[in-house]
Protein backbone atom coordinates (compact mmCIF):
# COMPACT_ATOMS: atom_id res chain seq x y z
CA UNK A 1 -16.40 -12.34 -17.76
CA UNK A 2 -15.12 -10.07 -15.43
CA UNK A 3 -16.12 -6.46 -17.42
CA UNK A 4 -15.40 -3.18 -15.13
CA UNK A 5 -14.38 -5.58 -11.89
CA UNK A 6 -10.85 -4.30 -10.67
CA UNK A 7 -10.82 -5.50 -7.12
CA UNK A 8 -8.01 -8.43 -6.67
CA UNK A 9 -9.93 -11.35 -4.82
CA UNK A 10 -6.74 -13.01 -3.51
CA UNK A 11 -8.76 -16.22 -2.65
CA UNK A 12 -10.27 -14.56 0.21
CA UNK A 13 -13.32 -12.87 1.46
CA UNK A 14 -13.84 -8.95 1.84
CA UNK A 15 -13.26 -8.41 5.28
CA UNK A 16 -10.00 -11.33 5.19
CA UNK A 17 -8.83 -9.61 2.41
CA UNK A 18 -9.26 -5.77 3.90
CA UNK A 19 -7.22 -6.87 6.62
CA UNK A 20 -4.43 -8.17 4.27
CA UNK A 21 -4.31 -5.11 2.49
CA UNK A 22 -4.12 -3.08 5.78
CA UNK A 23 -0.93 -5.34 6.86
CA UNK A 24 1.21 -4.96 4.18
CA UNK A 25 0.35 -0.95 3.63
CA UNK A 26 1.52 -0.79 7.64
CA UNK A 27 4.65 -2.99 6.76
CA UNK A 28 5.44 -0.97 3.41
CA UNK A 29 4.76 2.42 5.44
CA UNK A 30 6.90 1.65 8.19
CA UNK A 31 9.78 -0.37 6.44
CA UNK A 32 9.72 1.58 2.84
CA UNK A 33 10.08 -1.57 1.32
CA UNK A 34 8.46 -5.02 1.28
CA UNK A 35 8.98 -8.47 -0.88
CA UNK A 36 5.41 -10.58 -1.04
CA UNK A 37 3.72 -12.11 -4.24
CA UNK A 38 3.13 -9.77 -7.01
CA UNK A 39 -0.76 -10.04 -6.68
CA UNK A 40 -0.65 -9.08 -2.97
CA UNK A 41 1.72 -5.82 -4.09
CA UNK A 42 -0.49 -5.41 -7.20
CA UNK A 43 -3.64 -5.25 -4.87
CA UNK A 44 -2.26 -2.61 -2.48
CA UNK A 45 -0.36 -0.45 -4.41
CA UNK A 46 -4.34 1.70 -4.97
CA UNK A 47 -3.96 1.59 -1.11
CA UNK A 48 -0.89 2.89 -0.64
CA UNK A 49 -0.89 6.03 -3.35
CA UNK A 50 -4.48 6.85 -2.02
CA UNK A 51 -2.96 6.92 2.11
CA UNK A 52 -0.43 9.05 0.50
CA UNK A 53 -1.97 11.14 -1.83
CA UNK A 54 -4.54 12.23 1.35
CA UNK A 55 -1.34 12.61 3.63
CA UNK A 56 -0.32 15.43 0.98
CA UNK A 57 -2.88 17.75 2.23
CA UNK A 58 -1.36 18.14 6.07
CA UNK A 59 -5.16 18.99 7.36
CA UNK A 60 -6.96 17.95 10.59
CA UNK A 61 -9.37 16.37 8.59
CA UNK A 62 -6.67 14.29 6.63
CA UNK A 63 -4.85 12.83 9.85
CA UNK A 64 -8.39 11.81 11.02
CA UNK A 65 -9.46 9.97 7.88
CA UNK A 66 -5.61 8.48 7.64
CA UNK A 67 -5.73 7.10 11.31
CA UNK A 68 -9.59 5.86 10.10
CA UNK A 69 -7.91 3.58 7.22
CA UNK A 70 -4.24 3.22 9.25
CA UNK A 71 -5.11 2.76 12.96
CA UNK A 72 -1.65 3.11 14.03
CA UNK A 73 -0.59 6.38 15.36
CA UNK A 74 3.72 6.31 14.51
CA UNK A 75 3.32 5.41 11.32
CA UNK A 76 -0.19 7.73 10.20
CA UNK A 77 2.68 10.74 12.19
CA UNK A 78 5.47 9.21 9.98
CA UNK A 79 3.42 9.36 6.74
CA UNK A 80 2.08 12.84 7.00
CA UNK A 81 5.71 14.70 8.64
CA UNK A 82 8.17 12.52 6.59
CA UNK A 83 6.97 10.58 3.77
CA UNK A 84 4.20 12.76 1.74
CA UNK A 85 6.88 15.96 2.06
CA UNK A 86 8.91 13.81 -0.20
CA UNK A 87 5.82 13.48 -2.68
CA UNK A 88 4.80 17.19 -2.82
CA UNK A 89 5.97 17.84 -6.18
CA UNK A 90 4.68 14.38 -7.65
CA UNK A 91 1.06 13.86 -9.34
CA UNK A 92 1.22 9.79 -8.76
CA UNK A 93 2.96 7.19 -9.26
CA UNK A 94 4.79 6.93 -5.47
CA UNK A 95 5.55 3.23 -5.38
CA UNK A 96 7.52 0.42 -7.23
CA UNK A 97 6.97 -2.80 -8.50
CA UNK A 98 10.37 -5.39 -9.03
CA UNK A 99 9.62 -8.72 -10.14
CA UNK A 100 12.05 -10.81 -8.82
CA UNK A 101 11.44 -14.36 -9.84
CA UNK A 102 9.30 -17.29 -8.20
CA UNK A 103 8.99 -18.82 -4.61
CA UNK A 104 11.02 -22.18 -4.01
CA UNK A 105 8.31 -23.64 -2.21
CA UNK A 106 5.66 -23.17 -3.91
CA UNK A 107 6.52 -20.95 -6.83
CA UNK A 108 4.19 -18.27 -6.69
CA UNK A 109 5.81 -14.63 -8.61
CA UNK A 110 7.25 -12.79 -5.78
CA UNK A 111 8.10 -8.89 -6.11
CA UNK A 112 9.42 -5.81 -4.03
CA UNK A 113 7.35 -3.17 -3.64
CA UNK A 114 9.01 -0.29 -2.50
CA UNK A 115 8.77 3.49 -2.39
CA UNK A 116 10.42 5.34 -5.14
C-alpha cells in the first residue's frame, strides 16, 4: 500500500529522477509551455508552483534559494522580473494540465503543461 507516499517514482532513482524534474521546470520556465507524458507534468507541477510561489517574494534571499534549485541565471532573472509579477494577485494554482491523447509509438498519455 502506498498510505501518505506522494512522490511520483517515474521508474527511476532519486537523484535520476531530481534531475528530470529540474529539466522540464527549466524547459517549462523558459518556453511557458511544454508537451511530455502526463506523469512527468503531474510530478513537476509541485516544482514549478513552489519556484514560483518563492519568486513572489522579490528578496535577496529568494533569488539565492531560486538559483540553489534552478542553476541557471536567465531564466531564475526571467522568473523573478517577468513571470511571478504576473502571479502577484494569485494564491496557487499557476500552471495547466491538457491531456491530449496517447503517444504513437509507444502510447504512453501525453499532456501540455503550460502556464495559465
Amino acid at each position: 500500500m502506498r498510505h501518505s507516499n506522494k512522490v511520483k517514482k517515474l521508474s527511476r532513482k532519486r537523484k535520476v529522477r531530481k534531475g528530470l524534474v529540474r529539466g522540464l521546470t527549466y524547459a517549462l520556465l523558459r518556453d511557458g509551455k511544454i508537451k511530455t507524458t502526463e506523469a512527468k507534468a503531474k510530478a513537476m507541477r509541485p516544482a514549478v508552483e513552489r519556484l514560483i510561489t518563492i519568486a513572489k517574494e522579490e528578496t535577496l534571499s529568494s533569488r539565492r534559494l531560486l538559483l540553489t534549485r534552478l542553476p541557471n541565471r536567465r531564466v531564475t532573472k526571467s522568473l523573478a522580473a517577468k513571470i511571478a509579477p504576473r502571479y502577484a494577485d494569485r494564491k496557487g494554482g499557476y500552471t495547466r494540465i491538457i491531456k491530449v491523447g496517447r503517444r504513437v509509438s509507444d502510447g504512453a498519455r501525453m499532456a501540455i503543461i503550460e502556464l495559465v
